[in-house]
Protein backbone atom coordinates (compact mmCIF):
# COMPACT_ATOMS: atom_id res chain seq x y z
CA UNK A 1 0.00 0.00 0.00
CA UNK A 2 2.37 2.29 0.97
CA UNK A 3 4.18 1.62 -2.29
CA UNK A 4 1.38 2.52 -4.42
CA UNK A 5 1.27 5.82 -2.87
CA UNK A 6 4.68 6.77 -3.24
CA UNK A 7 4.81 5.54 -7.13
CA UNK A 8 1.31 8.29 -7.33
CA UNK A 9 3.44 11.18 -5.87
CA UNK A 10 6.72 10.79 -8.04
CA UNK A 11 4.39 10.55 -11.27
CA UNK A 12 2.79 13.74 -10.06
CA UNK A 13 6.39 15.24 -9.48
CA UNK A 14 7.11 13.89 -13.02
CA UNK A 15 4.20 14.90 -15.18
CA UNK A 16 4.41 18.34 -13.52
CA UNK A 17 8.49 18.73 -14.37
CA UNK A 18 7.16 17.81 -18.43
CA UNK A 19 4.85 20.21 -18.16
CA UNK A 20 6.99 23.07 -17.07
CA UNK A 21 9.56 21.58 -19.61
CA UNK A 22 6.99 21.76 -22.33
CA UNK A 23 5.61 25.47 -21.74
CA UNK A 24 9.26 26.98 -21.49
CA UNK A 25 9.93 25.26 -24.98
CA UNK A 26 6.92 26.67 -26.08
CA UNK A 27 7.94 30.27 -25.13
CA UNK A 28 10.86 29.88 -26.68
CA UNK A 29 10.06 28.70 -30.00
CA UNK A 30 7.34 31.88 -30.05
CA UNK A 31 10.00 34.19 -29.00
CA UNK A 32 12.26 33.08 -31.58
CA UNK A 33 9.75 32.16 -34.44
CA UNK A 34 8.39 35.69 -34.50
CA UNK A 35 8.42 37.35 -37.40
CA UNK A 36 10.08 40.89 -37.46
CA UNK A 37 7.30 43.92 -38.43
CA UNK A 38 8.32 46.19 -41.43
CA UNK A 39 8.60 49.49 -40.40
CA UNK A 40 6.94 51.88 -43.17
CA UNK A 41 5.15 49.15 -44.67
CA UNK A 42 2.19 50.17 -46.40
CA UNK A 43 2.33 53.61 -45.63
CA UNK A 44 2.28 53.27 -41.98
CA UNK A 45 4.72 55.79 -41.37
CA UNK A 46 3.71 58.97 -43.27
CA UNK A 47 0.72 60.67 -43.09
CA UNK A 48 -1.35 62.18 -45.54
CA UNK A 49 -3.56 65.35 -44.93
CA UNK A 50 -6.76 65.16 -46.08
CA UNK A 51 -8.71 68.40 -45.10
CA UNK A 52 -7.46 72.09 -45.23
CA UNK A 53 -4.71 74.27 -47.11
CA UNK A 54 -2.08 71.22 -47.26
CA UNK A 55 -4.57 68.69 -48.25
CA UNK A 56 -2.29 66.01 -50.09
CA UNK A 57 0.88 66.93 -48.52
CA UNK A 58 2.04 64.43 -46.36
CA UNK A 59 2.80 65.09 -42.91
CA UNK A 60 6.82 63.88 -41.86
CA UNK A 61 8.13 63.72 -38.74
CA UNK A 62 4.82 64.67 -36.83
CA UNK A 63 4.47 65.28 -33.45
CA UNK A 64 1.30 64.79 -31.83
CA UNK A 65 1.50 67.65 -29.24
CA UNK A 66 -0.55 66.91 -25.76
């Protein structure tokens, strides 16, 4: 009897230490698998004014002031 219950415990101890195993391998292949964001793609960077004296100039360098 007594064995049984100390054969339960170390597969608890076990399963738990392949879990944490598992999840850190997980972070890691998401934290190197990421793929790297192109900066300006699309027109993300620039701006382009749409209303008022400068409509279709495009705003560089802006500063939204707060």
């Amino acid at each position: 009897m007594l064995y049984n219950k100390v054969m339960r415990d170390s597969k608890a101890i076990t399963e738990a230490i392949a879990k944490q195993q598992r999840a850190s391998k997980e972070k890691l292949l998401f934290k190197t698998l990421r793929k790297e964001v192109e900066v300006g793609a699309n027109g993300t960077q620039e701006y382009v004014i749409k209303q008022g004296p400068n409509t279709g100039k495009i705003a560089k360098n802006f500063q939204k002031s707060e």
